[in-house]
N, C-alpha and C. Protein backbone atom coordinates (compact mmCIF):
# COMPACT_ATOMS: atom_id res chain seq x y z
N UNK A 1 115.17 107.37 98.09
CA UNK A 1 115.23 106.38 99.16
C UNK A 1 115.62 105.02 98.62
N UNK A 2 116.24 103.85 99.27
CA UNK A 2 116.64 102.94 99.22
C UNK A 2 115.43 101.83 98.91
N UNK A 3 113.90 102.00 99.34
CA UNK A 3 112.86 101.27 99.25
C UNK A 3 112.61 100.97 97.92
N UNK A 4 112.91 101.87 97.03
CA UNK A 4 112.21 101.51 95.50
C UNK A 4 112.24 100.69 94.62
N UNK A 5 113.70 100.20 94.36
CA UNK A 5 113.49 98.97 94.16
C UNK A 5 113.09 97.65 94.92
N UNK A 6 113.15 97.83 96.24
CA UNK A 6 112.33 96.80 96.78
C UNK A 6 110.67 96.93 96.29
N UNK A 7 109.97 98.19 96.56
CA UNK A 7 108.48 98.47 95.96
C UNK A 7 108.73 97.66 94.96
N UNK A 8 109.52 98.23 93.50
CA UNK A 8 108.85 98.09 92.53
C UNK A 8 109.32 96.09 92.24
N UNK A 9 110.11 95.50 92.67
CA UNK A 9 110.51 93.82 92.61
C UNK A 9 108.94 93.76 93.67
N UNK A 10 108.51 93.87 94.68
CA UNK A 10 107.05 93.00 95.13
C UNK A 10 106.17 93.32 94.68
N UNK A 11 105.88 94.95 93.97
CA UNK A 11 104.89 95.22 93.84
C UNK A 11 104.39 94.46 92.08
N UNK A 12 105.19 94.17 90.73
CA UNK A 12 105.15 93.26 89.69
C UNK A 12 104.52 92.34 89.96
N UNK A 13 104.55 91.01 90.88
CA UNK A 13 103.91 90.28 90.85
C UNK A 13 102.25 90.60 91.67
N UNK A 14 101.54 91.81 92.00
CA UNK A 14 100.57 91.77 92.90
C UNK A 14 99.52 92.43 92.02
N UNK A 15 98.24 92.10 92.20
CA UNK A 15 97.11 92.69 91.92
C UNK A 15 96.65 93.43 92.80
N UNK A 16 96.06 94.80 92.66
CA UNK A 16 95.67 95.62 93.50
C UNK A 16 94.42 95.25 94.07
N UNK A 17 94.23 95.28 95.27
CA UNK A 17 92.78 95.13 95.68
C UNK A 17 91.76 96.27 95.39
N UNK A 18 90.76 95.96 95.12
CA UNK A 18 89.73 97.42 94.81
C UNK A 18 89.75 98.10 95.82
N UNK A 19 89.67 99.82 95.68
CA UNK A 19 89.24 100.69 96.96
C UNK A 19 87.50 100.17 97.45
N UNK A 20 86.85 99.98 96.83
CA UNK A 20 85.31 99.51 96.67
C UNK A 20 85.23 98.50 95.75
N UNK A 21 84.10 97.83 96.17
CA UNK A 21 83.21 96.68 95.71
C UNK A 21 82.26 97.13 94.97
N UNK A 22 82.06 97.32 93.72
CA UNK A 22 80.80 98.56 93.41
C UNK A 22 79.99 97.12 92.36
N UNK A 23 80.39 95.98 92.35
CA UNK A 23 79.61 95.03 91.67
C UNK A 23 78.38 95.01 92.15
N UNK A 24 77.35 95.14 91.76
CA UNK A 24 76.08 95.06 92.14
C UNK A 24 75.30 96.10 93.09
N UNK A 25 76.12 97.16 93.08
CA UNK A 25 75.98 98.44 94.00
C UNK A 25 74.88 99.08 93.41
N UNK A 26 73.85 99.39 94.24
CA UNK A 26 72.61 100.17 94.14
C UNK A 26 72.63 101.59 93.64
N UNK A 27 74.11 101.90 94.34
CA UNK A 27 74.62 103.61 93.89
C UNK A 27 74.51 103.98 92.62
N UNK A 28 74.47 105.13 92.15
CA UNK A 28 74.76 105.49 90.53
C UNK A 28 76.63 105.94 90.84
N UNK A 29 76.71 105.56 89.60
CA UNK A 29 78.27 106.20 89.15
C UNK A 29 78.87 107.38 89.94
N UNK A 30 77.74 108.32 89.46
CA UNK A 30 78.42 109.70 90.68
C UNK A 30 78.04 109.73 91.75
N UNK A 31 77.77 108.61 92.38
CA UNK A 31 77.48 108.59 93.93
C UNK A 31 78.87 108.16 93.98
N UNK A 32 79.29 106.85 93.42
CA UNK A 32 80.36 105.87 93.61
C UNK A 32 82.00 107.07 93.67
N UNK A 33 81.93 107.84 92.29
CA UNK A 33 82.77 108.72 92.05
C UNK A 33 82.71 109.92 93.17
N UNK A 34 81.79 110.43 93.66
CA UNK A 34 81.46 111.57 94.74
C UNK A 34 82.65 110.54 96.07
N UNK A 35 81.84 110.02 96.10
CA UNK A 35 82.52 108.88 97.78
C UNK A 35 83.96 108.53 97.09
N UNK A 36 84.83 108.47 96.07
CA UNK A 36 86.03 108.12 95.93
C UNK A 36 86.76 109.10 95.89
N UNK A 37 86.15 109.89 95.66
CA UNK A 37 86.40 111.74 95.66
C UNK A 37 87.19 111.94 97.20
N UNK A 38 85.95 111.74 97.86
CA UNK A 38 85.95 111.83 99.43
C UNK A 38 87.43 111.24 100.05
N UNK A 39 87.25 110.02 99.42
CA UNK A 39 88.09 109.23 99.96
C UNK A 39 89.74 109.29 99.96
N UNK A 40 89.74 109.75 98.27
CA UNK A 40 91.18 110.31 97.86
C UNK A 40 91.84 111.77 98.68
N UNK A 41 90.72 112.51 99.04
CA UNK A 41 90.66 113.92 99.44
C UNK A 41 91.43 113.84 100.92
N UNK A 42 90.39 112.80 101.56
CA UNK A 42 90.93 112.14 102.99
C UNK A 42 92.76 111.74 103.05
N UNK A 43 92.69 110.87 102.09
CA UNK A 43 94.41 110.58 101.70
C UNK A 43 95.18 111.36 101.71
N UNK A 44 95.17 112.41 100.83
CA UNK A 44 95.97 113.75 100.71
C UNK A 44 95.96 114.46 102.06
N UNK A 45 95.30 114.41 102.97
CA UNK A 45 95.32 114.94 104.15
C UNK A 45 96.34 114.06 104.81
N UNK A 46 96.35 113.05 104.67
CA UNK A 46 97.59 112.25 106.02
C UNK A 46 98.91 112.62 104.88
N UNK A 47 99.95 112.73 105.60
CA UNK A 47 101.50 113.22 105.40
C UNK A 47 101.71 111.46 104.69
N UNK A 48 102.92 111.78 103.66
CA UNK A 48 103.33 111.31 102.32
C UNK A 48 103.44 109.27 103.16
N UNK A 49 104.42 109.99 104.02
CA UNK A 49 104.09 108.59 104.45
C UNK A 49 103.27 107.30 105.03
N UNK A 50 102.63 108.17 105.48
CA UNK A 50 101.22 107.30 105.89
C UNK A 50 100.84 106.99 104.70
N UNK A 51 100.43 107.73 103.57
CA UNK A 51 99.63 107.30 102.56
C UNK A 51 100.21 105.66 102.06
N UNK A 52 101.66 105.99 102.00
CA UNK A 52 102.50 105.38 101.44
C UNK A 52 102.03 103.92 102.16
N UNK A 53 102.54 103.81 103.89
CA UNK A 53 101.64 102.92 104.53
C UNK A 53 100.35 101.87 103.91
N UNK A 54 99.82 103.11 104.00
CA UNK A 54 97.91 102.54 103.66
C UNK A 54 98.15 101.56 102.25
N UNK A 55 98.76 102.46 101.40
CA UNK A 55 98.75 101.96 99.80
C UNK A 55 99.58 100.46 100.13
N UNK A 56 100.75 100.09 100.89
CA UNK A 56 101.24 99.26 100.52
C UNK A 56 100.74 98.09 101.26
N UNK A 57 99.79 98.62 102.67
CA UNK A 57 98.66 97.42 103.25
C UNK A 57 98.10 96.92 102.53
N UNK A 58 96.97 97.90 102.80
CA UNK A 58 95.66 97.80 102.21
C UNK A 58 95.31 97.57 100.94
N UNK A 59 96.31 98.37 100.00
CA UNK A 59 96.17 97.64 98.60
C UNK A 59 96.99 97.02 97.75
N UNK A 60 98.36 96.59 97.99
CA UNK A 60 99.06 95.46 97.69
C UNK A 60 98.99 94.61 98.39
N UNK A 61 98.61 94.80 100.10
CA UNK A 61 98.46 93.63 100.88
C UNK A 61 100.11 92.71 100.96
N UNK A 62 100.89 93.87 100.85
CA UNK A 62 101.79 93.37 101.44
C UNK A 62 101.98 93.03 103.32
N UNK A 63 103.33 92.15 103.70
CA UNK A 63 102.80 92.12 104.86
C UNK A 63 103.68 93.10 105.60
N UNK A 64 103.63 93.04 107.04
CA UNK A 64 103.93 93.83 107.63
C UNK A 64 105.57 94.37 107.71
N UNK A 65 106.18 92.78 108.01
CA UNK A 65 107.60 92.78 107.68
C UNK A 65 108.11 93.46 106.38
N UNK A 66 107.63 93.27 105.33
CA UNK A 66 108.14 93.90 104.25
C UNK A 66 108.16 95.31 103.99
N UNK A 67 107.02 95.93 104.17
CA UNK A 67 106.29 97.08 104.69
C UNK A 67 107.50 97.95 105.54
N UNK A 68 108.07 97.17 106.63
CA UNK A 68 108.52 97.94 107.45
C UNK A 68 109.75 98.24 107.35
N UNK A 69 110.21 96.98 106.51
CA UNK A 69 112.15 97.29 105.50
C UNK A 69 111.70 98.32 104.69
N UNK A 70 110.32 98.79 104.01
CA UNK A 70 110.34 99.70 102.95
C UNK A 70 110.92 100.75 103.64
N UNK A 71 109.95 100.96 104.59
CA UNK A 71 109.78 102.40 105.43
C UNK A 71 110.94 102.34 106.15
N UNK A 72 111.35 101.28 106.46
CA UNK A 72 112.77 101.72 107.62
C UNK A 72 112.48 101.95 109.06
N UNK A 73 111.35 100.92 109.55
CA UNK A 73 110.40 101.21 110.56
C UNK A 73 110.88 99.92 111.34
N UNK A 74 110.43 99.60 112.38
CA UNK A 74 110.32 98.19 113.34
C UNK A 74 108.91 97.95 113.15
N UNK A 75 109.14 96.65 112.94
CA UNK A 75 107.57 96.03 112.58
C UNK A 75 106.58 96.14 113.42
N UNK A 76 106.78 95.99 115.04
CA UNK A 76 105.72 96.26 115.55
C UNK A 76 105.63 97.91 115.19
N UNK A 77 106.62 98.84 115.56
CA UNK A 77 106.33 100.77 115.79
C UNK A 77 105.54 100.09 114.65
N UNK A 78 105.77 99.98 113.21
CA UNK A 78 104.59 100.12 111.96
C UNK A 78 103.45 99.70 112.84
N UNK A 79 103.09 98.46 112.72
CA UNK A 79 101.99 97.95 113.14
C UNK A 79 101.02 98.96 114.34
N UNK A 80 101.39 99.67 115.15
CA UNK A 80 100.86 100.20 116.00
C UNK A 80 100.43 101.94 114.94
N UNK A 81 101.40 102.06 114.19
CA UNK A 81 101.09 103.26 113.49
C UNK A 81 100.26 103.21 112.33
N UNK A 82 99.89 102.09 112.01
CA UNK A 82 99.58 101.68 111.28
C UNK A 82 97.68 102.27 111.68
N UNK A 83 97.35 101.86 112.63
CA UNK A 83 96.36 101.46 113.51
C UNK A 83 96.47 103.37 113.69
N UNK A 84 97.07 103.80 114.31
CA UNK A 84 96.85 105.03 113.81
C UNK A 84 96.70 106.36 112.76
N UNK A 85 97.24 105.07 112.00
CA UNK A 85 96.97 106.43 110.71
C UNK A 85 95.29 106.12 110.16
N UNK A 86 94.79 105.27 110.61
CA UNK A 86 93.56 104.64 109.73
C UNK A 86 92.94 105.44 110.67
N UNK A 87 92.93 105.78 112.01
CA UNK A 87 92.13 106.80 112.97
C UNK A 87 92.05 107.80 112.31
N UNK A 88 93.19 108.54 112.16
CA UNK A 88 93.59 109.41 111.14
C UNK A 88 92.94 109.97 110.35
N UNK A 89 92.65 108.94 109.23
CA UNK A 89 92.10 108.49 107.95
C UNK A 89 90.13 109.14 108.12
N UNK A 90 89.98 107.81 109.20
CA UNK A 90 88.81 107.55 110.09
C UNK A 90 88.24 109.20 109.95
N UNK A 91 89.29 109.98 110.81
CA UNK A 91 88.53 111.44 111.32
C UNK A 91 88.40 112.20 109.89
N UNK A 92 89.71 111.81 109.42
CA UNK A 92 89.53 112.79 107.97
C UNK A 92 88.22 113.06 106.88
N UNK A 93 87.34 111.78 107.24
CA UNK A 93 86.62 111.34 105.99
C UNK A 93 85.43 111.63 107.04
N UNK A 94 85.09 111.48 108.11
CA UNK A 94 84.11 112.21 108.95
C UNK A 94 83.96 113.57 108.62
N UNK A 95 85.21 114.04 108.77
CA UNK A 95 85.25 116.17 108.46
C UNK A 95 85.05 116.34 107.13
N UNK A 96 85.15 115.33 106.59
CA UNK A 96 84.78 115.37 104.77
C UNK A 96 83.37 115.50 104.81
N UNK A 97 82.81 114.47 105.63
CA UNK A 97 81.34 114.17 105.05
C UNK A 97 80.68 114.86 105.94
N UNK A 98 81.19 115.69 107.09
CA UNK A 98 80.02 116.74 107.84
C UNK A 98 79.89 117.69 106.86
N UNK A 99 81.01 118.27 106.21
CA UNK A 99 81.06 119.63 105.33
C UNK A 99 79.59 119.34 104.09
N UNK A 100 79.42 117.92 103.61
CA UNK A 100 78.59 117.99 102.91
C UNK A 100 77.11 117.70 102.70
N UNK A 101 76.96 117.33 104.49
CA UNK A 101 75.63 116.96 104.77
C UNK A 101 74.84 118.27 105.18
């Protein structure tokens, strides 16, 4: 695809945001690791591009406009799909965590 060098020129200058805050977290390690488990597991369930989505929100925090030249999207369609893939996401990690309660 045509996006990659755009990814890889914004993504050089950015720090990733953490998936979790685990500074001062009450959890032990394999609680922290169990729940990132979960979380990654959830990911692999939404199709390549959504993930792709999430990763370039949520944790480059790029913005929307840029986001949507990656994908080849209209900024609002992203924005509204956006909002749906996190439902998505949302249900995935519910059906995760009934299986283990």
């Amino acid at each position: 695809r045509t996006f990659l060098p755009i990814l890889i020129a914004k993504t050089r200058a950015l720090t990733p945001v953490p998936i979790m805050d685990v500074a001062g977290s009450a959890h032990t390690a394999a609680q922290r690791e169990g729940r990132l488990r979960l979380v990654q597991q959830a990911l692999y369930r939404l199709a390549f591009d959504d993930r792709l989505v999430l990763l370039l929100r949520d944790q480059l925090n790029l913005p929307y406009d840029d986001i949507a030249a990656i994908v080849e999207r209209p900024t609002q369609q992203l924005r509204t799909e956006t909002v749906q893939i996190r439902g998505q996401l949302r249900e995935h990690l519910k059906s995760l965590l009934s299986r283990i309660r």
